[in-house]
PDB file of N, CA and C in Angstrom:
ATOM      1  N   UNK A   1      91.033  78.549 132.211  1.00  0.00           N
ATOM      2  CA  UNK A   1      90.772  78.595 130.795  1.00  0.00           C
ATOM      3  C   UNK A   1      90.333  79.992 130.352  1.00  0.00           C
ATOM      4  N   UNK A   2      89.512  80.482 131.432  1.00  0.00           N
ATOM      5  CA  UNK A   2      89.293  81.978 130.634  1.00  0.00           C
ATOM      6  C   UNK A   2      90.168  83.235 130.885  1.00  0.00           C
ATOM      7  N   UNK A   3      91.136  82.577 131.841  1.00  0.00           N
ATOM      8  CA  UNK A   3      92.280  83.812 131.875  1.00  0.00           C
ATOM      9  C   UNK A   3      92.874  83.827 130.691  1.00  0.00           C
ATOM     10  N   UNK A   4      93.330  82.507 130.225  1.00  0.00           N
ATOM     11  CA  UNK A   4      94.071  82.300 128.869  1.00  0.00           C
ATOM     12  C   UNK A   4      93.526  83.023 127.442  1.00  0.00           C
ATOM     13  N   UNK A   5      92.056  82.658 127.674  1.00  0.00           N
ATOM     14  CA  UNK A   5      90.932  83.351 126.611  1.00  0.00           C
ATOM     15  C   UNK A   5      91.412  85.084 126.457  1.00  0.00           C
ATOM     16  N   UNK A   6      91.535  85.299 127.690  1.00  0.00           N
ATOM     17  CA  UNK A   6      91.333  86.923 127.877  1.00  0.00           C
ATOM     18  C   UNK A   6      92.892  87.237 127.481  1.00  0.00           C
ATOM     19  N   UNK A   7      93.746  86.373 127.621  1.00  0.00           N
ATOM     20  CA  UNK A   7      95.486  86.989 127.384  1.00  0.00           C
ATOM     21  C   UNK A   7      95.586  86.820 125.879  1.00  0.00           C
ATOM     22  N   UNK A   8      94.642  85.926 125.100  1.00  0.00           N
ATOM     23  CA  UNK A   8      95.235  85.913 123.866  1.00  0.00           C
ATOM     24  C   UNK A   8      94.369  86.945 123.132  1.00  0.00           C
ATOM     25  N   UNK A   9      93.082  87.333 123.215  1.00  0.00           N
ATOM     26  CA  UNK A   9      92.259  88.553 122.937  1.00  0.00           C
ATOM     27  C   UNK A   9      92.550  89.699 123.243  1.00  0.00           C
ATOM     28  N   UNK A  10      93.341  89.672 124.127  1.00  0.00           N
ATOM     29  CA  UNK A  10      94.515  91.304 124.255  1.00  0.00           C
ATOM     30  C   UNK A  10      95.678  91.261 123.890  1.00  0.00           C
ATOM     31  N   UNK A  11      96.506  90.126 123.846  1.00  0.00           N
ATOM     32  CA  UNK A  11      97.664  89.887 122.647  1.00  0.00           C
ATOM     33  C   UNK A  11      97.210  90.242 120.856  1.00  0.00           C
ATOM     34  N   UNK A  12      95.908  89.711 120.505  1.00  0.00           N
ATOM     35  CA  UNK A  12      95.565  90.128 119.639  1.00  0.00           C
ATOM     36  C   UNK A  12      95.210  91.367 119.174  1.00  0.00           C
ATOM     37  N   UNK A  13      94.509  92.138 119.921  1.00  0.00           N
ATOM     38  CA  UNK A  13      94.068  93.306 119.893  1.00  0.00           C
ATOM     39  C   UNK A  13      95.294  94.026 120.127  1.00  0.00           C
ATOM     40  N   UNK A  14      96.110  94.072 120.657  1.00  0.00           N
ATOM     41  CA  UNK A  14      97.763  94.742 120.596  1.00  0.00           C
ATOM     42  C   UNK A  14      98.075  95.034 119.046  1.00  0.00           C
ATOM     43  N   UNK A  15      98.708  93.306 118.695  1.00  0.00           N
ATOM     44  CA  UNK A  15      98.710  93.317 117.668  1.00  0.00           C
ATOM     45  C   UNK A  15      98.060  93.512 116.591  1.00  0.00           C
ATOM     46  N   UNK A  16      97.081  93.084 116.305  1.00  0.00           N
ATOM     47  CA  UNK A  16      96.028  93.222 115.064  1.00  0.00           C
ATOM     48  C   UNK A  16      95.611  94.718 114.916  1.00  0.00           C
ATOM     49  N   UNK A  17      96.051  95.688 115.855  1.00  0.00           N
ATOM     50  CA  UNK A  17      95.292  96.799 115.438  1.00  0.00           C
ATOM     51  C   UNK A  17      96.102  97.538 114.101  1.00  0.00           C
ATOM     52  N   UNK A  18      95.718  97.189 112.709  1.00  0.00           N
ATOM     53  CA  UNK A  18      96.117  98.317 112.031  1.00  0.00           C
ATOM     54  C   UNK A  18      95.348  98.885 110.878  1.00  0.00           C
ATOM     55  N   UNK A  19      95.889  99.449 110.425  1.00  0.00           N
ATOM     56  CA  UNK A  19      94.616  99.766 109.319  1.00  0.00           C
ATOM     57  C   UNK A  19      95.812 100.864 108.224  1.00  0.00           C
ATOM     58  N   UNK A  20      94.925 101.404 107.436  1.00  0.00           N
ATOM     59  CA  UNK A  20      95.334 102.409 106.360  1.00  0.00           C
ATOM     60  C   UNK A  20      94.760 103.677 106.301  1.00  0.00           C
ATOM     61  N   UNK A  21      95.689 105.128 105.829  1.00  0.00           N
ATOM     62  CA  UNK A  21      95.388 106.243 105.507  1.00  0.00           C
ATOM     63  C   UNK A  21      96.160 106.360 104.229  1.00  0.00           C
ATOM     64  N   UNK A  22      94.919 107.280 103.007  1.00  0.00           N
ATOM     65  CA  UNK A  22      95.205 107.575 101.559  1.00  0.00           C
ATOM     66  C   UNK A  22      94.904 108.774 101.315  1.00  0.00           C
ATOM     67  N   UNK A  23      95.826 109.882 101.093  1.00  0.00           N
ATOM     68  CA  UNK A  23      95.407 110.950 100.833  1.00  0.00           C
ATOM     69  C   UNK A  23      96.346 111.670  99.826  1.00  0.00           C
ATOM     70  N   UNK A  24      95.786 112.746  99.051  1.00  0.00           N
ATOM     71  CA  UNK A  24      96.531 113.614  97.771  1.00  0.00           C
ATOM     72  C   UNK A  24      96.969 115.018  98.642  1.00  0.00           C
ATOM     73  N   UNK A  25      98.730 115.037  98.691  1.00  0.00           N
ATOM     74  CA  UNK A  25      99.187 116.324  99.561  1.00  0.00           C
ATOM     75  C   UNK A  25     100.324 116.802  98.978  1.00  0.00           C
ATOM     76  N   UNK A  26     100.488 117.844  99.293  1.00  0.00           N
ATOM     77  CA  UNK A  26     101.192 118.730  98.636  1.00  0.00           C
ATOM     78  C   UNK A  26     102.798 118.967  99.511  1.00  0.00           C
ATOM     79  N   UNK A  27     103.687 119.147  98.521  1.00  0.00           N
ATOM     80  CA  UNK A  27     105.191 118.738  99.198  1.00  0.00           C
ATOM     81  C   UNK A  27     105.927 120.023  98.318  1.00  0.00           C
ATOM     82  N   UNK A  28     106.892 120.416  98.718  1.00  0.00           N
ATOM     83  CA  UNK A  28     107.416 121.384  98.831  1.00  0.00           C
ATOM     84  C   UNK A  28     109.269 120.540  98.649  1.00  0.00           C
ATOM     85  N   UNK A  29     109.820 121.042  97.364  1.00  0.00           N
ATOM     86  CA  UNK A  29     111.622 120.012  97.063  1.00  0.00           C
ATOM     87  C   UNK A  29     112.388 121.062  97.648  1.00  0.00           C
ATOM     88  N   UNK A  30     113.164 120.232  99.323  1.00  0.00           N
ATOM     89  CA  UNK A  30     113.711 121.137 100.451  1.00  0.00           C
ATOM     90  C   UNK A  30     115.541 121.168  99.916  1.00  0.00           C
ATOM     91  N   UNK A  31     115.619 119.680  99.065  1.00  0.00           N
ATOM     92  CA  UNK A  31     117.142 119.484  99.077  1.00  0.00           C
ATOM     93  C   UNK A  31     116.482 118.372  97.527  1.00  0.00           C
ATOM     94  N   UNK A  32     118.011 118.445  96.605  1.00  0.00           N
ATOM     95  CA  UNK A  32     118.786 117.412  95.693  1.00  0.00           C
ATOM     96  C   UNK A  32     119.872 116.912  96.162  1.00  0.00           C
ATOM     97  N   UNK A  33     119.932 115.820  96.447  1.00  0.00           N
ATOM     98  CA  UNK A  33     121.335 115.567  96.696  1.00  0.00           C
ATOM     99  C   UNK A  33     121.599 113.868  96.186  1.00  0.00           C
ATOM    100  N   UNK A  34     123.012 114.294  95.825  1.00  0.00           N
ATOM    101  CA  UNK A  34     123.621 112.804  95.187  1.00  0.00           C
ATOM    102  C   UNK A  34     124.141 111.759  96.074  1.00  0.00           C
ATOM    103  N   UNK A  35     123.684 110.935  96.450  1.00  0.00           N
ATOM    104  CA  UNK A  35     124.610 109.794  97.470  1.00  0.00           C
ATOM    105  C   UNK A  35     125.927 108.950  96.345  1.00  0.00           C
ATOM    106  N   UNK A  36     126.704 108.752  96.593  1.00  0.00           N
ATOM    107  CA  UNK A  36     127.734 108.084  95.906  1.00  0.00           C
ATOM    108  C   UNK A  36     127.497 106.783  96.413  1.00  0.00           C
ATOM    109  N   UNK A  37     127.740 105.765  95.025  1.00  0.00           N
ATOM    110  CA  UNK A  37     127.587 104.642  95.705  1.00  0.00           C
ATOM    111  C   UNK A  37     128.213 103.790  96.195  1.00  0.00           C
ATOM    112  N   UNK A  38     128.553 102.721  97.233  1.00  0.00           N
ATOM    113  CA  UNK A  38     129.493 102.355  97.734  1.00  0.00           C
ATOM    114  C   UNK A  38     130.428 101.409  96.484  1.00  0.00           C
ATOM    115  N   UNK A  39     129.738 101.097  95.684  1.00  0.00           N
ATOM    116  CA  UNK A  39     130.577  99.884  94.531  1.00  0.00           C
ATOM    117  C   UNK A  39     130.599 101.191  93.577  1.00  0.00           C
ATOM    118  N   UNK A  40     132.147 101.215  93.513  1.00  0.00           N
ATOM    119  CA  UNK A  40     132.482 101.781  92.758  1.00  0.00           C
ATOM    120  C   UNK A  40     131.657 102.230  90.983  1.00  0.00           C
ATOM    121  N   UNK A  41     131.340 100.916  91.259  1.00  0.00           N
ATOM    122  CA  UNK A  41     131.067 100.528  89.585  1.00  0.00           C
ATOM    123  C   UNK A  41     129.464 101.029  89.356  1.00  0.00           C
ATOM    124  N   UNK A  42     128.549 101.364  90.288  1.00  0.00           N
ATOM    125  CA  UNK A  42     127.063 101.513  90.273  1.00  0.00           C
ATOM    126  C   UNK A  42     127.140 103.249  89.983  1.00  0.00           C
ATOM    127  N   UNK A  43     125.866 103.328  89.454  1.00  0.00           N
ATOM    128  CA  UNK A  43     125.918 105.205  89.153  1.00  0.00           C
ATOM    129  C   UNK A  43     125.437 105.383  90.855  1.00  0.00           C
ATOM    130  N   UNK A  44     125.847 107.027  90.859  1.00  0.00           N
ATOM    131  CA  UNK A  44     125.072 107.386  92.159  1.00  0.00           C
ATOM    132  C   UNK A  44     123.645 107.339  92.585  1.00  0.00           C
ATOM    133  N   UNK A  45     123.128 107.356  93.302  1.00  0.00           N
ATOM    134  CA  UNK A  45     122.198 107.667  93.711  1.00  0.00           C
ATOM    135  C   UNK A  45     121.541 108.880  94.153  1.00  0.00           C
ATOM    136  N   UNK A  46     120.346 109.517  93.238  1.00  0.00           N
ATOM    137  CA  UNK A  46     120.379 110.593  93.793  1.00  0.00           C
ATOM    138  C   UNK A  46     118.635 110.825  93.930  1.00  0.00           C
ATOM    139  N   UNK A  47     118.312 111.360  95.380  1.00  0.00           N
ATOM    140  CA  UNK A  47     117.266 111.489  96.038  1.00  0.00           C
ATOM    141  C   UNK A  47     116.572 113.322  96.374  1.00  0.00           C
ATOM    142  N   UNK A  48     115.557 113.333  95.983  1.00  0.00           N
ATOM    143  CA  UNK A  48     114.807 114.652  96.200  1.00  0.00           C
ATOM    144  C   UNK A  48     114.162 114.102  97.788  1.00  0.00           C
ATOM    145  N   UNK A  49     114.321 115.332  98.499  1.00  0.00           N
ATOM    146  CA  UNK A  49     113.601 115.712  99.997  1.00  0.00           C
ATOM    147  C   UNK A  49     113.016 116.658  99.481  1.00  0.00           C
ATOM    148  N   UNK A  50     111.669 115.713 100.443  1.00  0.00           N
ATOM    149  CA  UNK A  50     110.871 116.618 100.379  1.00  0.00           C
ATOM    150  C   UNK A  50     109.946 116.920 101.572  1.00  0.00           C
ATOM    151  N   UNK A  51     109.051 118.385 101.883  1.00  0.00           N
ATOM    152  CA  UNK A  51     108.252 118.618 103.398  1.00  0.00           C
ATOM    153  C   UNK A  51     107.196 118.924 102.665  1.00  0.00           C
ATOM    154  N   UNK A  52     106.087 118.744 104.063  1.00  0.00           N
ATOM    155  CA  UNK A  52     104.888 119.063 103.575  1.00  0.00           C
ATOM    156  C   UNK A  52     104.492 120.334 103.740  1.00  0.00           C
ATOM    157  N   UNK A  53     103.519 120.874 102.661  1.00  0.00           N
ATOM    158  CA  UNK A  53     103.156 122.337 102.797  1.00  0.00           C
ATOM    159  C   UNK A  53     101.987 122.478 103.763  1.00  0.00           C
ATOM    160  N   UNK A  54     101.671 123.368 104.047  1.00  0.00           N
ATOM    161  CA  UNK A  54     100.643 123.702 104.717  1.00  0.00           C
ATOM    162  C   UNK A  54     100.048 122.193 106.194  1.00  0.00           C
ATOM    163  N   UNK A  55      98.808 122.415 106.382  1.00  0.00           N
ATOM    164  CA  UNK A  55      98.118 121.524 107.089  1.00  0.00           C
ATOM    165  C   UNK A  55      98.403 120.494 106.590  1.00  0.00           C
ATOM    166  N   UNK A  56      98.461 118.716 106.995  1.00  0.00           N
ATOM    167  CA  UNK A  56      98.160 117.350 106.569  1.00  0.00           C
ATOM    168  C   UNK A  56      96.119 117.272 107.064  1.00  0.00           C
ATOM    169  N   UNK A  57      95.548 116.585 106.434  1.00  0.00           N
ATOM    170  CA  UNK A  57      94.930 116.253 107.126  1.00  0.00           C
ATOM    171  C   UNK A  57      94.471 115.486 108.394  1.00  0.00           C
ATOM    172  N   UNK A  58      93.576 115.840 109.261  1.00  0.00           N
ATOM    173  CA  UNK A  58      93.960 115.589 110.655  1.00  0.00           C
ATOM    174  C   UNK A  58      93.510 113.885 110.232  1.00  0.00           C
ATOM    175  N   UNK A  59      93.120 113.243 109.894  1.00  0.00           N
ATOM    176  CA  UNK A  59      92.771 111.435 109.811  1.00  0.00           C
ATOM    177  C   UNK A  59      94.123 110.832 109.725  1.00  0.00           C
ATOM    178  N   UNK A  60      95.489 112.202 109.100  1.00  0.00           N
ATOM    179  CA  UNK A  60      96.966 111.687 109.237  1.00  0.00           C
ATOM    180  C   UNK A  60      97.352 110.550 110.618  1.00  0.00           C
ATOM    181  N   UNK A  61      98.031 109.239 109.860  1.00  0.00           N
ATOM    182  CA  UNK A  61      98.447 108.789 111.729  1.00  0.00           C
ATOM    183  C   UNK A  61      99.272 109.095 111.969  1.00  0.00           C
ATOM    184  N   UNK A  62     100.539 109.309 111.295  1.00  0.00           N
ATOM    185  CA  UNK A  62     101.561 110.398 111.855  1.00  0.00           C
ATOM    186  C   UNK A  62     101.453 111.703 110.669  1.00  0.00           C
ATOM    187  N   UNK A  63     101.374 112.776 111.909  1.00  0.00           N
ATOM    188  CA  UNK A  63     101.595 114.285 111.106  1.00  0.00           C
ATOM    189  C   UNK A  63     103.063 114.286 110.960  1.00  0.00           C
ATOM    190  N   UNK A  64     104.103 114.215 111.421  1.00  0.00           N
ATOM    191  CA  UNK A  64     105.494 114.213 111.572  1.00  0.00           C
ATOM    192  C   UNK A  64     106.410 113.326 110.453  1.00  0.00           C
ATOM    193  N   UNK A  65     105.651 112.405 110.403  1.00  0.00           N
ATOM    194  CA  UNK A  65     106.025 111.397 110.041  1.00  0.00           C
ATOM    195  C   UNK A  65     106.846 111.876 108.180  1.00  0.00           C
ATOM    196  N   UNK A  66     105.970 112.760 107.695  1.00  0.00           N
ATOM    197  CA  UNK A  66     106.441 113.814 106.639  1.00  0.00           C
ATOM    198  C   UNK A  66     107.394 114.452 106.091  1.00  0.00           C
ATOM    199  N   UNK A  67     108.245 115.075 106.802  1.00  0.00           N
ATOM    200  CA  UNK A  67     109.026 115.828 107.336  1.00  0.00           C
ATOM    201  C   UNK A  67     110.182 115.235 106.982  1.00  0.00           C
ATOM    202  N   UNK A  68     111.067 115.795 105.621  1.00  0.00           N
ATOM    203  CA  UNK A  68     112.444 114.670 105.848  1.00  0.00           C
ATOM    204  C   UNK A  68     112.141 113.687 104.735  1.00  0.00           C
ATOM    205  N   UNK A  69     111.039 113.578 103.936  1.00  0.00           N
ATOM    206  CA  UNK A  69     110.537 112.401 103.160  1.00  0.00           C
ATOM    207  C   UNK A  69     111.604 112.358 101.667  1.00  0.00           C
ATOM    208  N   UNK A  70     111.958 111.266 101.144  1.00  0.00           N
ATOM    209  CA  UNK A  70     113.082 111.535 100.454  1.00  0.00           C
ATOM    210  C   UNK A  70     112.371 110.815  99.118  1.00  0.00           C
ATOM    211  N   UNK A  71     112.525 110.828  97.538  1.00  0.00           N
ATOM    212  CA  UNK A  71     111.706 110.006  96.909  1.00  0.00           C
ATOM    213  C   UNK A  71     112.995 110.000  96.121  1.00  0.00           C
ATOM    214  N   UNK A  72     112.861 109.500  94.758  1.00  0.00           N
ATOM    215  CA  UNK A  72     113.938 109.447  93.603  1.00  0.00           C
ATOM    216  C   UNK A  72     113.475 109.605  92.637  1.00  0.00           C
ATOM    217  N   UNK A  73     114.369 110.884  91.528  1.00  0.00           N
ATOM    218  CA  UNK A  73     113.552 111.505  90.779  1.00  0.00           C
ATOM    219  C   UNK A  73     112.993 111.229  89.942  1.00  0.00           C
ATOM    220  N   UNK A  74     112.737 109.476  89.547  1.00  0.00           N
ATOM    221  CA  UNK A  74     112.134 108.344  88.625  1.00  0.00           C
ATOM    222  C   UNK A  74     110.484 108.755  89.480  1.00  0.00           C
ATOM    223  N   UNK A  75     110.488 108.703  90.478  1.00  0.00           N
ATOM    224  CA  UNK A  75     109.311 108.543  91.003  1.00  0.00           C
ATOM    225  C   UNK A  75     108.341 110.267  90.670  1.00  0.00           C
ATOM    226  N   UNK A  76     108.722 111.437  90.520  1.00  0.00           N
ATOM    227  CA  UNK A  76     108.247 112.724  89.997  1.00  0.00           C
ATOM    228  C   UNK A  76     108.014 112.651  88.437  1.00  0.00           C
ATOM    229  N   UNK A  77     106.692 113.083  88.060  1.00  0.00           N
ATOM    230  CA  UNK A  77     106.218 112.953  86.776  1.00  0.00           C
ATOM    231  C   UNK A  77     107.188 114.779  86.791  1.00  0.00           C
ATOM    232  N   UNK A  78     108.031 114.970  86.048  1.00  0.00           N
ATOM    233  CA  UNK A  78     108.592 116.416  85.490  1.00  0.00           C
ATOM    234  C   UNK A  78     109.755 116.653  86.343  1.00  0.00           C
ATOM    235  N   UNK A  79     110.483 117.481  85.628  1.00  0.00           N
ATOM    236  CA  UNK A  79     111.889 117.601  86.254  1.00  0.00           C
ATOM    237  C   UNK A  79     111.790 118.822  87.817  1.00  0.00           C
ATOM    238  N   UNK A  80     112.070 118.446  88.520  1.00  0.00           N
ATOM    239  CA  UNK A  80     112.175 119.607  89.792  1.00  0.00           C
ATOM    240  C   UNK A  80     113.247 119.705  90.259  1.00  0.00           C
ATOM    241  N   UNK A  81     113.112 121.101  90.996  1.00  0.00           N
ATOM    242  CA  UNK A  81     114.156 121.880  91.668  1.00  0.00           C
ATOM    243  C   UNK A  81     113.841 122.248  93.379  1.00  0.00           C
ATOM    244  N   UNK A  82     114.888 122.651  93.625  1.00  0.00           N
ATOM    245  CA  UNK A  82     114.707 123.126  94.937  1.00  0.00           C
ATOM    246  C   UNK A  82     113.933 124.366  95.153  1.00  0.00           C
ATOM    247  N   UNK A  83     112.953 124.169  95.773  1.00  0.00           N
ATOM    248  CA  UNK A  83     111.747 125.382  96.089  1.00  0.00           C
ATOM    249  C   UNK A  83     110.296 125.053  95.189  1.00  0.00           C
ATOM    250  N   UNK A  84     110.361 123.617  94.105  1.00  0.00           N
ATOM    251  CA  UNK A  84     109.415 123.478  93.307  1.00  0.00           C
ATOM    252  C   UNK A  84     108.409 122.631  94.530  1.00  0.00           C
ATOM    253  N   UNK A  85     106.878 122.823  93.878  1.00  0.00           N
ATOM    254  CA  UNK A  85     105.696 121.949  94.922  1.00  0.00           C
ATOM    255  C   UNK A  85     105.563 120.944  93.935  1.00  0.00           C
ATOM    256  N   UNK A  86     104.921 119.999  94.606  1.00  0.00           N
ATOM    257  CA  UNK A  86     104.831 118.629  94.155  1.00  0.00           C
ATOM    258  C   UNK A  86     103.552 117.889  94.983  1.00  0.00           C
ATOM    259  N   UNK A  87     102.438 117.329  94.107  1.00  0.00           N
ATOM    260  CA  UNK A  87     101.750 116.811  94.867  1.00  0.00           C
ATOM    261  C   UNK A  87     101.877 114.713  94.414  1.00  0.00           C
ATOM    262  N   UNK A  88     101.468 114.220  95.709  1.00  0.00           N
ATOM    263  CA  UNK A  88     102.010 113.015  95.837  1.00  0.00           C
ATOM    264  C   UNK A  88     100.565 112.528  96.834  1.00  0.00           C
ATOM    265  N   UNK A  89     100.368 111.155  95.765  1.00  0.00           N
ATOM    266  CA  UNK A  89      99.523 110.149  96.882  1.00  0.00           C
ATOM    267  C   UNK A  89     100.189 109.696  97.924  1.00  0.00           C
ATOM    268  N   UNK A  90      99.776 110.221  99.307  1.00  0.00           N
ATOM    269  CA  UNK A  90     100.560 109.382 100.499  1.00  0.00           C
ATOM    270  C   UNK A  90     100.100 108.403 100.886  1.00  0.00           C
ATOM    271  N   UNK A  91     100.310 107.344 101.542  1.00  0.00           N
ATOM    272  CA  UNK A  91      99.562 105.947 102.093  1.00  0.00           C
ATOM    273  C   UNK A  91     100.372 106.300 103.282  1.00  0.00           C
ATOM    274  N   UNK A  92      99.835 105.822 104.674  1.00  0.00           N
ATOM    275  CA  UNK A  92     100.390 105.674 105.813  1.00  0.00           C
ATOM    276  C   UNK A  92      99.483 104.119 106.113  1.00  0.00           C
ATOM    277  N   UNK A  93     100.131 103.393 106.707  1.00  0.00           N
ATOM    278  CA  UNK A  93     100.062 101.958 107.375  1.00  0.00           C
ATOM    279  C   UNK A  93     100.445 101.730 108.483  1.00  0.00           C
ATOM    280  N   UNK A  94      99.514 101.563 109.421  1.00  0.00           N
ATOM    281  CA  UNK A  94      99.803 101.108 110.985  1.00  0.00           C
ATOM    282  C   UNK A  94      99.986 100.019 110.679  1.00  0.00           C
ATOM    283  N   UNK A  95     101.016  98.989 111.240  1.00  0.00           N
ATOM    284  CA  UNK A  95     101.201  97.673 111.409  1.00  0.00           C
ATOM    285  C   UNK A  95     101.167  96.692 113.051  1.00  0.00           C
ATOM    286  N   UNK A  96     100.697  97.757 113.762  1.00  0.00           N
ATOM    287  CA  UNK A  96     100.357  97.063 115.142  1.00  0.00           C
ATOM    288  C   UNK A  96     101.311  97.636 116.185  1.00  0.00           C
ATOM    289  N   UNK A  97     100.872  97.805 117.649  1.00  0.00           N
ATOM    290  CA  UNK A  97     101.325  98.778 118.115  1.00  0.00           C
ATOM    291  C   UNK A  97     102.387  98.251 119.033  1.00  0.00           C
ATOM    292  N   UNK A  98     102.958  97.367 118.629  1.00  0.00           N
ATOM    293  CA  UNK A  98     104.149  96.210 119.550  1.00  0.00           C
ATOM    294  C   UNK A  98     105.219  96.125 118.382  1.00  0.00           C
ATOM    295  N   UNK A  99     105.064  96.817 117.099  1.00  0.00           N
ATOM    296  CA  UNK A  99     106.302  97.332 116.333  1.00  0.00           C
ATOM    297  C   UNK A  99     107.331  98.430 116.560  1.00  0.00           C
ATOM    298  N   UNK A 100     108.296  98.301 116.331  1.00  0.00           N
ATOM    299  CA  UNK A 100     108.997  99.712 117.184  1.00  0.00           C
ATOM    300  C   UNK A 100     109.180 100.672 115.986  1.00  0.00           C
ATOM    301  N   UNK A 101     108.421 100.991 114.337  1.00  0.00           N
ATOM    302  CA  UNK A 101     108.057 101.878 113.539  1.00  0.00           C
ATOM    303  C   UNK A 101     106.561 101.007 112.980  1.00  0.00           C
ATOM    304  N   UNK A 102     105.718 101.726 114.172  1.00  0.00           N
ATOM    305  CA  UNK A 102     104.480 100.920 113.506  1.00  0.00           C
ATOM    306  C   UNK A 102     103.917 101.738 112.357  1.00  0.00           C
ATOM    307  N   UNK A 103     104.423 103.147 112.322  1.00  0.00           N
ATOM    308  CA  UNK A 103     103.656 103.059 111.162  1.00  0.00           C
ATOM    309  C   UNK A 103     104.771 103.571 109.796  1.00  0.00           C
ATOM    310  N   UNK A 104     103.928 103.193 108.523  1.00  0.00           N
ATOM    311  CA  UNK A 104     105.004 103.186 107.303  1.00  0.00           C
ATOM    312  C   UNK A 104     104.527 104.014 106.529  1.00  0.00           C
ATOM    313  N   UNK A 105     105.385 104.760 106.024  1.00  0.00           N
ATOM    314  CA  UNK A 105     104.706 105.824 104.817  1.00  0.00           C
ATOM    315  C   UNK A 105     105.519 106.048 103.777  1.00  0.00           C
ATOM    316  N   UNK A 106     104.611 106.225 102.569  1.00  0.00           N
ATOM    317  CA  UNK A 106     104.845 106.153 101.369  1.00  0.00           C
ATOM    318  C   UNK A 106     104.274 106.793 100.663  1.00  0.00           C
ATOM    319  N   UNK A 107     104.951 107.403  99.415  1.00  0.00           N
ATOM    320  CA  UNK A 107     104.500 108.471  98.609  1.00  0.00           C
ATOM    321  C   UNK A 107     104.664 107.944  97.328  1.00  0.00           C
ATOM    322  N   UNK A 108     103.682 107.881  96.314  1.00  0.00           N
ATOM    323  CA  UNK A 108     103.069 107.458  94.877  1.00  0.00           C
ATOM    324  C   UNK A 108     102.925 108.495  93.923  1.00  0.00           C
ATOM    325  N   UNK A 109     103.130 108.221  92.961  1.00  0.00           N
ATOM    326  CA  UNK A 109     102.549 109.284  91.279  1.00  0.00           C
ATOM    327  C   UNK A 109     102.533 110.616  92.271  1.00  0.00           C
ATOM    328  N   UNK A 110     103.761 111.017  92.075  1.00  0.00           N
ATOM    329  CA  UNK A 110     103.812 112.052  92.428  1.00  0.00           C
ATOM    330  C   UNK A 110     104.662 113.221  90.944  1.00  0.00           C
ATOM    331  N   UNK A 111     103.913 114.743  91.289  1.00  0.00           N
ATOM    332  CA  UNK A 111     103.936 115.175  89.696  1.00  0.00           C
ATOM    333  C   UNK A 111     104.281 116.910  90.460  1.00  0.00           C
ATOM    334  N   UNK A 112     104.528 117.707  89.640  1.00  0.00           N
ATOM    335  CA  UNK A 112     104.840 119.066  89.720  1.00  0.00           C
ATOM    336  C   UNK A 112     104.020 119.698  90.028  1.00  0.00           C
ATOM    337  N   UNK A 113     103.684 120.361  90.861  1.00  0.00           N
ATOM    338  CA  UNK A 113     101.988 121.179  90.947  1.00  0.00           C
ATOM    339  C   UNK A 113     102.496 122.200  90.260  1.00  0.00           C
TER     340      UNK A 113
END
């Protein structure tokens, strides 16, 4: 009985470990580009990349994770270009470490610096 105790309290602890990071960072527009959409009939799609400037803060759970981040230009308060900064609320979310992308990130009210 208490082997069982001990396998499901480390099954849990596997899983259950996650938590949240919220921070205001600064992004740097690397590329514009238009995706075409596959139904003819839909407008394109078109997505700003963007990298981070300088340091993340180290409480980041992925620093990398950044890098490559793509938003749509509904989501930028002002019109941008390539080489414009942009600061953006990031959220990162661990979802447990037996996911094969445990963690998720996302960028909010994001505006022109």
């Amino acid at each position: 009985m208490r082997k069982i105790v001990l396998v499901l309290v480390g099954c849990l602890a596997l899983v259950g470990c996650s938590g949240t990071w919220e921070a205001e960072i600064r992004l740097k527009v690397t590329k514009i580009d238009e995706d075409d959409a596959v139904p003819s009939y839909l407008p394109p799609r078109v997505r700003v990349w963007l990298d981070p400037v300088g340091e993340l803060p180290e409480s980041a759970y992925d620093r990398q994770n950044f890098t490559g981040t793509a938003v749509e230009p509904a989501e930028i308060d002002g019109d941008v270009k390539v080489g414009d900064e942009v600061t953006c609320l990031a959220k990162q979310r661990s979802i447990g470490i037996l996911q094969t992308n445990s963690i998720q990130t996302e960028l909010f009210q994001c505006r022109k610096a």
